[in-house]
C-alpha atoms as a PDB file:
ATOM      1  CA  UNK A   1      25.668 -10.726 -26.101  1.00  0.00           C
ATOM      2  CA  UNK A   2      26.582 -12.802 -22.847  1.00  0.00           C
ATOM      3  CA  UNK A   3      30.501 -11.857 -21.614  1.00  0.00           C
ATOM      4  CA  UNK A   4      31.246 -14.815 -19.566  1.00  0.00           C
ATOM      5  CA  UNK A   5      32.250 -13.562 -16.233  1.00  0.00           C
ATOM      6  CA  UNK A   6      34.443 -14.852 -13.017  1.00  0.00           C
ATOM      7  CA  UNK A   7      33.696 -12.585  -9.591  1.00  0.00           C
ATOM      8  CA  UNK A   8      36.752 -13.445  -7.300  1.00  0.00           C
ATOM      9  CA  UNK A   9      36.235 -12.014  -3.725  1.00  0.00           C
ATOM     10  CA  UNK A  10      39.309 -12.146  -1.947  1.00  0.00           C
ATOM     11  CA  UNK A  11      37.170 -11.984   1.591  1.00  0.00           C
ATOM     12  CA  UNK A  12      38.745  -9.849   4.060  1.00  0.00           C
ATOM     13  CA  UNK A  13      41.527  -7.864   1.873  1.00  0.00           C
ATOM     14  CA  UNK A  14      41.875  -4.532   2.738  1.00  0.00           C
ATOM     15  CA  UNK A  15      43.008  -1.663  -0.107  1.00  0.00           C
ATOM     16  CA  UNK A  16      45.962  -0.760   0.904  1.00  0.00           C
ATOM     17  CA  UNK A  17      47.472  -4.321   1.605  1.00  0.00           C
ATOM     18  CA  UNK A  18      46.048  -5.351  -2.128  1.00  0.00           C
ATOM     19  CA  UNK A  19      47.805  -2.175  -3.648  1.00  0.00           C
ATOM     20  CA  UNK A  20      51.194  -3.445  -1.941  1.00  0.00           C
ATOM     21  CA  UNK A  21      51.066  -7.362  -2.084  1.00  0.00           C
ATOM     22  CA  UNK A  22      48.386  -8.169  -5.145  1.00  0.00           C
ATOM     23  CA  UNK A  23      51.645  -8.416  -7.637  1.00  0.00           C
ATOM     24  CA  UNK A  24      50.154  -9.836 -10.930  1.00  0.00           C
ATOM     25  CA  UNK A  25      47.010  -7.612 -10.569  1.00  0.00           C
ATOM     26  CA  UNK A  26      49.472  -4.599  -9.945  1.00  0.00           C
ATOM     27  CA  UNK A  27      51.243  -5.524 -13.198  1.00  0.00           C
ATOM     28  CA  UNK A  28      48.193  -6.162 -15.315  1.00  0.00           C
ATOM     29  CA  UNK A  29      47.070  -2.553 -14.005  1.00  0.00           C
ATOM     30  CA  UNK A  30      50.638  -1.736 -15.455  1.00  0.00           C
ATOM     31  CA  UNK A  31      50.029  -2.990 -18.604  1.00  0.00           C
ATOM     32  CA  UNK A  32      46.889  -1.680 -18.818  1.00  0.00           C
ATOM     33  CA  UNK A  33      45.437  -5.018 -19.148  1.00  0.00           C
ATOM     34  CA  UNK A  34      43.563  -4.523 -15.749  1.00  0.00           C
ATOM     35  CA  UNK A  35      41.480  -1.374 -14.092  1.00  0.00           C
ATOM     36  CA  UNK A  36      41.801  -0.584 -10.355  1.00  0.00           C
ATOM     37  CA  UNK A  37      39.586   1.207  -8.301  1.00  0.00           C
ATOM     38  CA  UNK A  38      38.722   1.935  -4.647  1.00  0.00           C
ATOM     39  CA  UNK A  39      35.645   1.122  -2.678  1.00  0.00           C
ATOM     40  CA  UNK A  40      33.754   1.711   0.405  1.00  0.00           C
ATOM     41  CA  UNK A  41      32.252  -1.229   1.418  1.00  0.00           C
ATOM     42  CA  UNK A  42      28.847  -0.859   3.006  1.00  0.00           C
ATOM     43  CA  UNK A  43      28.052  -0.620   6.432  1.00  0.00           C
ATOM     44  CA  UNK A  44      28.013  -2.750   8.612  1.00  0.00           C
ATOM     45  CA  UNK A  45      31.282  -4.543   7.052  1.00  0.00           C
ATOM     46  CA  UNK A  46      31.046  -7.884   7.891  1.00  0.00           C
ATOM     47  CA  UNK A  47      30.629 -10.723   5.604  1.00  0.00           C
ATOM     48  CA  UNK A  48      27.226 -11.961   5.513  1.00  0.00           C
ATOM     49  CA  UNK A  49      25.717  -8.378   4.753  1.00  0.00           C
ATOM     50  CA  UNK A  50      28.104  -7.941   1.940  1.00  0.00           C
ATOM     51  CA  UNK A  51      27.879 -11.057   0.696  1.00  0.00           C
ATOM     52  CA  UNK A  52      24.381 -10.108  -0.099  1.00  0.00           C
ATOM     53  CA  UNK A  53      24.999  -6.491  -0.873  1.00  0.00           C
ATOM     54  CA  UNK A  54      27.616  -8.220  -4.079  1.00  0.00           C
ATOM     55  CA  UNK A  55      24.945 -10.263  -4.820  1.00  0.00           C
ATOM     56  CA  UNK A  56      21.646  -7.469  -4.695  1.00  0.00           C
ATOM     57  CA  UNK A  57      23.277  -4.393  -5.357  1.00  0.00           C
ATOM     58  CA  UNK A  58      21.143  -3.421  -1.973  1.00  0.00           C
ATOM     59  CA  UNK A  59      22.848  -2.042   1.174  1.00  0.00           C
ATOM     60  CA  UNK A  60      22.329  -4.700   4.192  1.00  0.00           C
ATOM     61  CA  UNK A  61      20.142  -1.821   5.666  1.00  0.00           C
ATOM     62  CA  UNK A  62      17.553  -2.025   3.075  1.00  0.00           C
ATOM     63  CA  UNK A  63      17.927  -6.094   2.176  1.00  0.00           C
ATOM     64  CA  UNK A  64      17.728  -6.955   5.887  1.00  0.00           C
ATOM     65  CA  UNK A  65      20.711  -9.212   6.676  1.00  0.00           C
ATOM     66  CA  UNK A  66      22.281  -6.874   9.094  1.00  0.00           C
ATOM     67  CA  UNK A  67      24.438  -9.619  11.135  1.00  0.00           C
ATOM     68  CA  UNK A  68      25.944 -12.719  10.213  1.00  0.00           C
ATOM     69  CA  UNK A  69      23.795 -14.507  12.619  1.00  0.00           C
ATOM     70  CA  UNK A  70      20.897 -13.693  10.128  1.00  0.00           C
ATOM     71  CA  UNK A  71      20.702 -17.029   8.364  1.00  0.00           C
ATOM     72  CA  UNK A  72      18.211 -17.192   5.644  1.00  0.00           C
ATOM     73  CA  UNK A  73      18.051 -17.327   1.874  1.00  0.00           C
ATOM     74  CA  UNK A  74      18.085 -14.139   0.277  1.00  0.00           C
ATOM     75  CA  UNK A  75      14.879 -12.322  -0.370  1.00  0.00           C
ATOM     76  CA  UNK A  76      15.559 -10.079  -3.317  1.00  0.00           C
ATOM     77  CA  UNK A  77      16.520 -10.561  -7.345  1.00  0.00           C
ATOM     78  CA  UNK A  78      20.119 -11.300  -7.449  1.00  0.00           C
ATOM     79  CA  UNK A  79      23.213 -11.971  -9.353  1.00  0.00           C
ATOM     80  CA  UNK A  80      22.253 -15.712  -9.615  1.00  0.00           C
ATOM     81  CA  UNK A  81      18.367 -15.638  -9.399  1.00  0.00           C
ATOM     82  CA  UNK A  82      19.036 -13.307 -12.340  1.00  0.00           C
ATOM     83  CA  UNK A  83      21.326 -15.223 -14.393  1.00  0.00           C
ATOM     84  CA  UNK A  84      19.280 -18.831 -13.867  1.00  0.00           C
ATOM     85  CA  UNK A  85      16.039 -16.319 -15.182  1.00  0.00           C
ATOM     86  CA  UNK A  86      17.982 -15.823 -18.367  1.00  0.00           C
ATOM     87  CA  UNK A  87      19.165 -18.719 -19.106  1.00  0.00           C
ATOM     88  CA  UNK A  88      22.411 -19.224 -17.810  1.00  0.00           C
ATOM     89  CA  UNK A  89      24.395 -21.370 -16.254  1.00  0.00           C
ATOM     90  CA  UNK A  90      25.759 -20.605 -12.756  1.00  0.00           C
ATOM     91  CA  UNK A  91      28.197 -21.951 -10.263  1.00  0.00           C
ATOM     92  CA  UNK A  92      30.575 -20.661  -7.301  1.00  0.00           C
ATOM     93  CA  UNK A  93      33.294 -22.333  -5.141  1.00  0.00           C
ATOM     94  CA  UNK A  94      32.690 -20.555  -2.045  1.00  0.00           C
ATOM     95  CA  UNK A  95      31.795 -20.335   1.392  1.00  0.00           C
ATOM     96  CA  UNK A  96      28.702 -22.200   2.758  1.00  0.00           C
ATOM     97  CA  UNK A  97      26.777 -19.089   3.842  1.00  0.00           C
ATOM     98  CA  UNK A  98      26.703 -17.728  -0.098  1.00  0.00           C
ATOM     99  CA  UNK A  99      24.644 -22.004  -0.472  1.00  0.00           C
ATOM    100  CA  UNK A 100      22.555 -20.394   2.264  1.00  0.00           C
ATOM    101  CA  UNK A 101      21.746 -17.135   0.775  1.00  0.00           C
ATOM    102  CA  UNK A 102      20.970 -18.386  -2.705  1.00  0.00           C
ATOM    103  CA  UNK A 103      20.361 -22.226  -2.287  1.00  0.00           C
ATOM    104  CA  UNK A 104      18.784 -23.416   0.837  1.00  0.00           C
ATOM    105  CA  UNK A 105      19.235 -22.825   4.828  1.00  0.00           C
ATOM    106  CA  UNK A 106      20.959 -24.079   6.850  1.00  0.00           C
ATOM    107  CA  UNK A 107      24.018 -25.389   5.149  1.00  0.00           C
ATOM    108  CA  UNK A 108      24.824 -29.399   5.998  1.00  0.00           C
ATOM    109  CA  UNK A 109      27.850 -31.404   4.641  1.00  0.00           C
ATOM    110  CA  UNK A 110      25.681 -33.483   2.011  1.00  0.00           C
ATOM    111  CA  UNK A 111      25.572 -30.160  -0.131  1.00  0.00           C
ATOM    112  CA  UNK A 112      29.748 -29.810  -0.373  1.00  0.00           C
ATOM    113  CA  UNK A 113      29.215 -30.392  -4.092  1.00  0.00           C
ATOM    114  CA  UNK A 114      26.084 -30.113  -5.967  1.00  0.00           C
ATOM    115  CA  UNK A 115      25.257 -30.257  -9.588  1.00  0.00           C
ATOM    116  CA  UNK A 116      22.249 -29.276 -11.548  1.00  0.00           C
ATOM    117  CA  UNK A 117      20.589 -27.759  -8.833  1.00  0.00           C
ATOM    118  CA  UNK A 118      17.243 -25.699  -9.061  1.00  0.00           C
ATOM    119  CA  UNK A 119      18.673 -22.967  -6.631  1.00  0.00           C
ATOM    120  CA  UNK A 120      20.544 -19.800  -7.878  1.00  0.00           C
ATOM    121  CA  UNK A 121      23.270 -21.903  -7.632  1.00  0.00           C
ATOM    122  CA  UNK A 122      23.426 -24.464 -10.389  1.00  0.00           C
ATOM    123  CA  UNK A 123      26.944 -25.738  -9.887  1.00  0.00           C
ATOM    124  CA  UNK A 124      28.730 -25.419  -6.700  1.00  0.00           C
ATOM    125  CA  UNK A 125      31.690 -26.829  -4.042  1.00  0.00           C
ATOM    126  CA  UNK A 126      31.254 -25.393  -1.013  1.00  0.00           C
ATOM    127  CA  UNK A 127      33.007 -25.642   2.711  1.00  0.00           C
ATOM    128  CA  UNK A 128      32.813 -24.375   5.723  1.00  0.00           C
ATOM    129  CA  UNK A 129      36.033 -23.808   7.799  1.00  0.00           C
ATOM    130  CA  UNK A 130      37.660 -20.767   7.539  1.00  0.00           C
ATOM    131  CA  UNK A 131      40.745 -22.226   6.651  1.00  0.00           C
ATOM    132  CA  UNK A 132      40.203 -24.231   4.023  1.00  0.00           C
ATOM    133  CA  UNK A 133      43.528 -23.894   1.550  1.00  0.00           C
ATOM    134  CA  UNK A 134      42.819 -20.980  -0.996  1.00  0.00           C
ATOM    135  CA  UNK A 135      44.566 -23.373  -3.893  1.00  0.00           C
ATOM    136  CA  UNK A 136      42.499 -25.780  -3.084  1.00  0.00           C
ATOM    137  CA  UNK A 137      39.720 -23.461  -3.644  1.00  0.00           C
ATOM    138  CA  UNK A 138      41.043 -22.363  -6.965  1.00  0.00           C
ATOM    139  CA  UNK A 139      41.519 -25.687  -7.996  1.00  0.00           C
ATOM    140  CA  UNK A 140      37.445 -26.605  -7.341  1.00  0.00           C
ATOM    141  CA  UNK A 141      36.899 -23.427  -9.351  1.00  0.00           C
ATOM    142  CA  UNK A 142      38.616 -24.676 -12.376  1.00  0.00           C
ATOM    143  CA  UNK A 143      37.231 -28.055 -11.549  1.00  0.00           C
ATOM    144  CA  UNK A 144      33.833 -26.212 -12.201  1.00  0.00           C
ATOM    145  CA  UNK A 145      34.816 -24.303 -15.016  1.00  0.00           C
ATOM    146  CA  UNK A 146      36.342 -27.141 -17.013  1.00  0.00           C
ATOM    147  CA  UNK A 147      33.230 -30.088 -16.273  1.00  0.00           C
ATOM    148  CA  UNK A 148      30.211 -26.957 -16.417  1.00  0.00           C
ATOM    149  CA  UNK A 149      31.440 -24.112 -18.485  1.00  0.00           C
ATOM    150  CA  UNK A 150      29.513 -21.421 -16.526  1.00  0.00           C
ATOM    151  CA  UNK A 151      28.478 -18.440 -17.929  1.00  0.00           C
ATOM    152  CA  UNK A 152      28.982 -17.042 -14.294  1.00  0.00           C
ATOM    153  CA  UNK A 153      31.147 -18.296 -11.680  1.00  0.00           C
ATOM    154  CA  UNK A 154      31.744 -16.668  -7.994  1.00  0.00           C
ATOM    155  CA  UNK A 155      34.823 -17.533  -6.523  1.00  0.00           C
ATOM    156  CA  UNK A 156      35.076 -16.914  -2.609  1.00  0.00           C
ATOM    157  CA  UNK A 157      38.215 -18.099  -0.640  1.00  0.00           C
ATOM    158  CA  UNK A 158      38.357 -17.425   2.879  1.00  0.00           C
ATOM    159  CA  UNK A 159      42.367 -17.188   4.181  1.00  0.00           C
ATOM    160  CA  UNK A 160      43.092 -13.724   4.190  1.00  0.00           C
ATOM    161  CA  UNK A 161      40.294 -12.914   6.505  1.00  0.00           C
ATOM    162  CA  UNK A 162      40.754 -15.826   8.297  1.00  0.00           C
ATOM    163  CA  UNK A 163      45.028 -15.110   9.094  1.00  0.00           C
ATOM    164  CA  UNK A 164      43.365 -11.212   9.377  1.00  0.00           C
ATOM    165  CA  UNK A 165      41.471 -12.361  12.263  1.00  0.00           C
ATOM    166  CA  UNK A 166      44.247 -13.938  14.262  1.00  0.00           C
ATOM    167  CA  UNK A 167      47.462 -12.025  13.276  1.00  0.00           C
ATOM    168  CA  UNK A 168      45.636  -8.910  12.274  1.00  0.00           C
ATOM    169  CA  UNK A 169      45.862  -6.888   9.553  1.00  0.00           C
ATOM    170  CA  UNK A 170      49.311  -4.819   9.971  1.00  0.00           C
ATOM    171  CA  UNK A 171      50.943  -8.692  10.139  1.00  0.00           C
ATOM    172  CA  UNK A 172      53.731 -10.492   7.858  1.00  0.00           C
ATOM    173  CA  UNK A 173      51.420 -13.535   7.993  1.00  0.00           C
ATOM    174  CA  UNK A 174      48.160 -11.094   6.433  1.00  0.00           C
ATOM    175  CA  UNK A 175      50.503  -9.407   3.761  1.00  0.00           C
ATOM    176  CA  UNK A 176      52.381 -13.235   2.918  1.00  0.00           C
ATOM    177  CA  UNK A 177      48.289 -14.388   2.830  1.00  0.00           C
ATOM    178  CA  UNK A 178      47.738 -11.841   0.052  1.00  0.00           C
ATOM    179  CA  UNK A 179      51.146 -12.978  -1.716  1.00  0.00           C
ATOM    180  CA  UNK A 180      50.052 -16.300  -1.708  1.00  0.00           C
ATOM    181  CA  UNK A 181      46.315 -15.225  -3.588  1.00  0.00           C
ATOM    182  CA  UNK A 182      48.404 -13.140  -5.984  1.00  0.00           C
ATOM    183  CA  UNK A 183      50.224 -15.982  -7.001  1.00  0.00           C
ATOM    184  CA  UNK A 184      47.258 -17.911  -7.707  1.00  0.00           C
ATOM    185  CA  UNK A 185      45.919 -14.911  -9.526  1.00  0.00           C
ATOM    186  CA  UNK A 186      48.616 -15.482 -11.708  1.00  0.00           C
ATOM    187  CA  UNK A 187      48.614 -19.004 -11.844  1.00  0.00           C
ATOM    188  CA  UNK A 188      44.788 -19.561 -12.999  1.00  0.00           C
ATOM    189  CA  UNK A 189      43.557 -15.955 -14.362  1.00  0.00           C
ATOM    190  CA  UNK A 190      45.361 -16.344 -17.808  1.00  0.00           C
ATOM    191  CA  UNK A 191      44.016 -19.611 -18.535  1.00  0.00           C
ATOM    192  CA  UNK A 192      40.569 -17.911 -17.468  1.00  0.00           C
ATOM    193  CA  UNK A 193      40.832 -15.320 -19.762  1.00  0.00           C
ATOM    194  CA  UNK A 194      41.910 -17.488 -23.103  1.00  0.00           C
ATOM    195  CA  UNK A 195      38.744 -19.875 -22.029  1.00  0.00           C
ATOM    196  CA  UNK A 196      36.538 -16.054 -22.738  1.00  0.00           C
ATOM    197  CA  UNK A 197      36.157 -14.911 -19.622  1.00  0.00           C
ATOM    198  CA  UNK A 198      35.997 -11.218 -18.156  1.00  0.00           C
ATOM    199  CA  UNK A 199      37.464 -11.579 -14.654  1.00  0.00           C
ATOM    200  CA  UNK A 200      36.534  -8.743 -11.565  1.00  0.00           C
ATOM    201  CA  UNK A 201      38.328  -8.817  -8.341  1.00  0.00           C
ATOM    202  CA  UNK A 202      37.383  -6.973  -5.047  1.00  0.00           C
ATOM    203  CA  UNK A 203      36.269  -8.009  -1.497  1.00  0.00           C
ATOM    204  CA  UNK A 204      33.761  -7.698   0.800  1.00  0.00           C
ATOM    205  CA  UNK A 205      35.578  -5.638   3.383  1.00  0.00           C
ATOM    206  CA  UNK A 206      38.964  -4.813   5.100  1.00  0.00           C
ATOM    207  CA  UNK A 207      40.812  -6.019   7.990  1.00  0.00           C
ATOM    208  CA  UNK A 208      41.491  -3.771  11.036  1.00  0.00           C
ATOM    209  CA  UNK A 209      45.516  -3.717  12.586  1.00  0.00           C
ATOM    210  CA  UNK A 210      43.934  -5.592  15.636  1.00  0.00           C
ATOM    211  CA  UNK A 211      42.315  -8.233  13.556  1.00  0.00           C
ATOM    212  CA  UNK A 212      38.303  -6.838  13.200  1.00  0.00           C
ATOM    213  CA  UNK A 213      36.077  -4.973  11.207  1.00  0.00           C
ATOM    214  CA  UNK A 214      32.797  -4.140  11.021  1.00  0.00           C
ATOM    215  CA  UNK A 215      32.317  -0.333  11.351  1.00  0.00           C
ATOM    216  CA  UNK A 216      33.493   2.625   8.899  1.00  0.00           C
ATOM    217  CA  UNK A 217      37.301   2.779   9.562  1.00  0.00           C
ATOM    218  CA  UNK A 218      39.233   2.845   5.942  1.00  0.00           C
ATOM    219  CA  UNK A 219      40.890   0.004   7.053  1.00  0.00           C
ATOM    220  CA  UNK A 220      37.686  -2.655   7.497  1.00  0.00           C
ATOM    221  CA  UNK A 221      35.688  -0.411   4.638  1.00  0.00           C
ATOM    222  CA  UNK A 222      38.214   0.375   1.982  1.00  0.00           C
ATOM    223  CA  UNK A 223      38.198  -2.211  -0.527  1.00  0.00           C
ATOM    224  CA  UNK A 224      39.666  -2.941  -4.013  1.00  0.00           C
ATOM    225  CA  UNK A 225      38.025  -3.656  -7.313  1.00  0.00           C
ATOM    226  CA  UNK A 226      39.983  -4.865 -10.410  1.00  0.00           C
ATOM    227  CA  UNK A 227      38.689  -5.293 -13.174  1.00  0.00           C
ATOM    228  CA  UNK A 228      40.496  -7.303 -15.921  1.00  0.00           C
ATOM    229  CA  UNK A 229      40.446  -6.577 -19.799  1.00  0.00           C
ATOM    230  CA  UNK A 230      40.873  -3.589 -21.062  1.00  0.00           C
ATOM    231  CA  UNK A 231      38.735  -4.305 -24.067  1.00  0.00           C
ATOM    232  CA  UNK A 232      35.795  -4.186 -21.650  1.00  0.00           C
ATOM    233  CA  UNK A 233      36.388  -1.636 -19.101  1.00  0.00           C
ATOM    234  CA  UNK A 234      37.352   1.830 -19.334  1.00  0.00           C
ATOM    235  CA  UNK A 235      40.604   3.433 -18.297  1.00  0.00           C
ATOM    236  CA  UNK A 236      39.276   6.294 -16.244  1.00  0.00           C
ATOM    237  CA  UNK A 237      41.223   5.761 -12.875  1.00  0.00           C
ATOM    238  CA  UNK A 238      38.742   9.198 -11.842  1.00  0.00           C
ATOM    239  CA  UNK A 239      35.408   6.728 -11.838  1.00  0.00           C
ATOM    240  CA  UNK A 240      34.151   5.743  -8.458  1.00  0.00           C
ATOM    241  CA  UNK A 241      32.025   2.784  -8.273  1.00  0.00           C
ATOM    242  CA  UNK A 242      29.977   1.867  -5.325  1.00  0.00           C
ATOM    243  CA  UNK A 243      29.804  -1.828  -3.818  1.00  0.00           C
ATOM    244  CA  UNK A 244      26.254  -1.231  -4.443  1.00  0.00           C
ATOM    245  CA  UNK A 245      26.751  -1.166  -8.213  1.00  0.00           C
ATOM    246  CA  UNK A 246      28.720  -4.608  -8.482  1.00  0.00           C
ATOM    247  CA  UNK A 247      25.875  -6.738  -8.812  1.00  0.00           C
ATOM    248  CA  UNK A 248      24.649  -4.544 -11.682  1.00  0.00           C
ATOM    249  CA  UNK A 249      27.882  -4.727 -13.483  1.00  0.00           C
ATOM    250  CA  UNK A 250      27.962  -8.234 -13.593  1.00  0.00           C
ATOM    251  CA  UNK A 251      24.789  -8.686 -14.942  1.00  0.00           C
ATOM    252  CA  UNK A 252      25.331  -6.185 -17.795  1.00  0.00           C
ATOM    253  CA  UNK A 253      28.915  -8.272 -18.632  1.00  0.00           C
ATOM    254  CA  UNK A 254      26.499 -11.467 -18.855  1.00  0.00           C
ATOM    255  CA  UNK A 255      23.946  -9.645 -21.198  1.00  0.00           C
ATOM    256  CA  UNK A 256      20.598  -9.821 -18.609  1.00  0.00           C
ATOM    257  CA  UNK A 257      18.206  -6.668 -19.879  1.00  0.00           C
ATOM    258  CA  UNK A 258      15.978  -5.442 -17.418  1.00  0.00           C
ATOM    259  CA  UNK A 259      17.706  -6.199 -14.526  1.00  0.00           C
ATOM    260  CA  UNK A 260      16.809  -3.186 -12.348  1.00  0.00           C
ATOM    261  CA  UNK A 261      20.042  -3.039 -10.755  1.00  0.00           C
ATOM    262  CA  UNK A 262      22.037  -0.039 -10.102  1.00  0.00           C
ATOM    263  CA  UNK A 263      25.307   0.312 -12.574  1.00  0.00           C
ATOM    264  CA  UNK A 264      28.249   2.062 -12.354  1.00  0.00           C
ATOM    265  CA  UNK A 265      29.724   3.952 -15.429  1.00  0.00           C
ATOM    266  CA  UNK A 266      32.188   2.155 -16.412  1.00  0.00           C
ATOM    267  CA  UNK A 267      31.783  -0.337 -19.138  1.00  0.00           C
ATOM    268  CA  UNK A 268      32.297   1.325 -22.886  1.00  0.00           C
ATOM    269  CA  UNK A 269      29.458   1.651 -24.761  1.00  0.00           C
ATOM    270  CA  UNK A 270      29.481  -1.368 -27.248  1.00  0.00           C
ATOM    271  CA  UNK A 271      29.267  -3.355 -24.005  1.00  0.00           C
ATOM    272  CA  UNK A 272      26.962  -1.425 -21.648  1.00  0.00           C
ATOM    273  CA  UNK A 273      24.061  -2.276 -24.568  1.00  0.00           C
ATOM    274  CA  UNK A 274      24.238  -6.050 -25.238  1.00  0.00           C
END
């Protein structure tokens, strides 16, 4: 069995601002059409090394990009390497370092869109300024979705971290930032979900009140993971999965055996065995 799957990282978005501000996730949670649970990020919590950590299941100590000046592609099994072994299709709309993890390094322009490629990443639109509009974003996700039908899609946007970093993350303009994702949430996850998707939300790390992160404060470590459809996921709001375990859960939603990957309990039966 091979359970379609979207992996939205909201980059930057602390727990406690996603708990207050993530609306339509909060209601689907309500409903209990949606699971939400907290997470440590790893250490240290900055974006390359998690990237890579979502992508591994491997803490940046052990996989070896430890700074985000480590530009290479990645060295171990992951998420995409995975799914291109078994025979599906992959894409992501996402920032340029995940081209350079799992495509080729360094990252130039000429690769903003590429199609059919032998990298991890079969499908892709990438950029590379922090800013870039989240709904434009969403829109070259769908634009993937629609023209590839992947049987895994990462979706990345960048503007919570990026208003994080110069309001901080005790500011109006981080919390509005978070509004404005929700919205899009709500706008594009439906439509995701009739298409046959299972759809898992979370980020990389937090954001500190003065606009950082990087060490093991709750604020910069303290992440959220939803997990949408309840027909998938259990209920129990006790479980604790690890950012360490992500990688492995996707690959059991997409139906890869053998992965090696750690997994956290949390997928019922019918679906932890594909």
């Amino acid at each position: 069995m091979t359970k379609r799957t979207i992996f939205i990282i909201l980059d930057g978005l602390r727990y406690s601002t996603a708990r207050e501000c993530l609306g339509y996730m909060e209601a689907l949670v309500a409903g209990a059409e949606a699971q939400v649970y907290r997470v440590d990020s790893e250490l240290p919590s900055i974006s390359r090394p998690l990237y890579e950590t979502l992508m591994t299941g491997l803490p940046p100590v052990v996989h070896g990009v430890t700074s985000n000046g480590v530009v290479r592609r990645s060295k171990f099994d992951n998420v995409f390497s995975l799914a291109r072994k078994a025979g599906l299709v992959t894409a992501a709309a996402a920032y340029h370092w995940y081209f350079e993890l799992y495509n080729q390094a360094p990252f130039s322009p000429e690769f903003r869109h590429i199609s059919n490629s032998d990298g991890g990443i079969q499908h892709g639109a990438f950029y590379w300024q922090d800013h870039y509009p989240d709904d434009h974003l969403f829109a070259d996700a769908d634009d993937l979705i629609r023209r590839h039908s992947p049987d895994f899609l990462l979706l990345h946007p960048m503007n919570i971290d990026d208003i994080g970093h110069k309001h901080g993350g005790a500011s109006r303009q981080y919390r509005d930032t978070t509004r404005n994702a929700a919205d899009l949430l709500a706008r594009y996850v439906p439509q995701w979900r009739a298409a046959g998707y299972s759809v898992i939300v979370t980020s990389d790390h937090g954001m500190s009140d003065d606009g950082n992160h990087g060490g093991p404060h709750e604020d910069e470590a303290t992440v959220p993971l939803y997990t949408i459809g309840a027909d998938i996921f259990t209920l129990d709001a006790a479980a604790q999965p690890k950012q360490t375990e992500l990688a492995g859960l996707i690959c059991q939603l997409l139906g890869i055996e053998d992965h090696g990957l750690s997994v956290p309990n949390l997928l019922k039966p019918d679906v932890a065995r594909p």
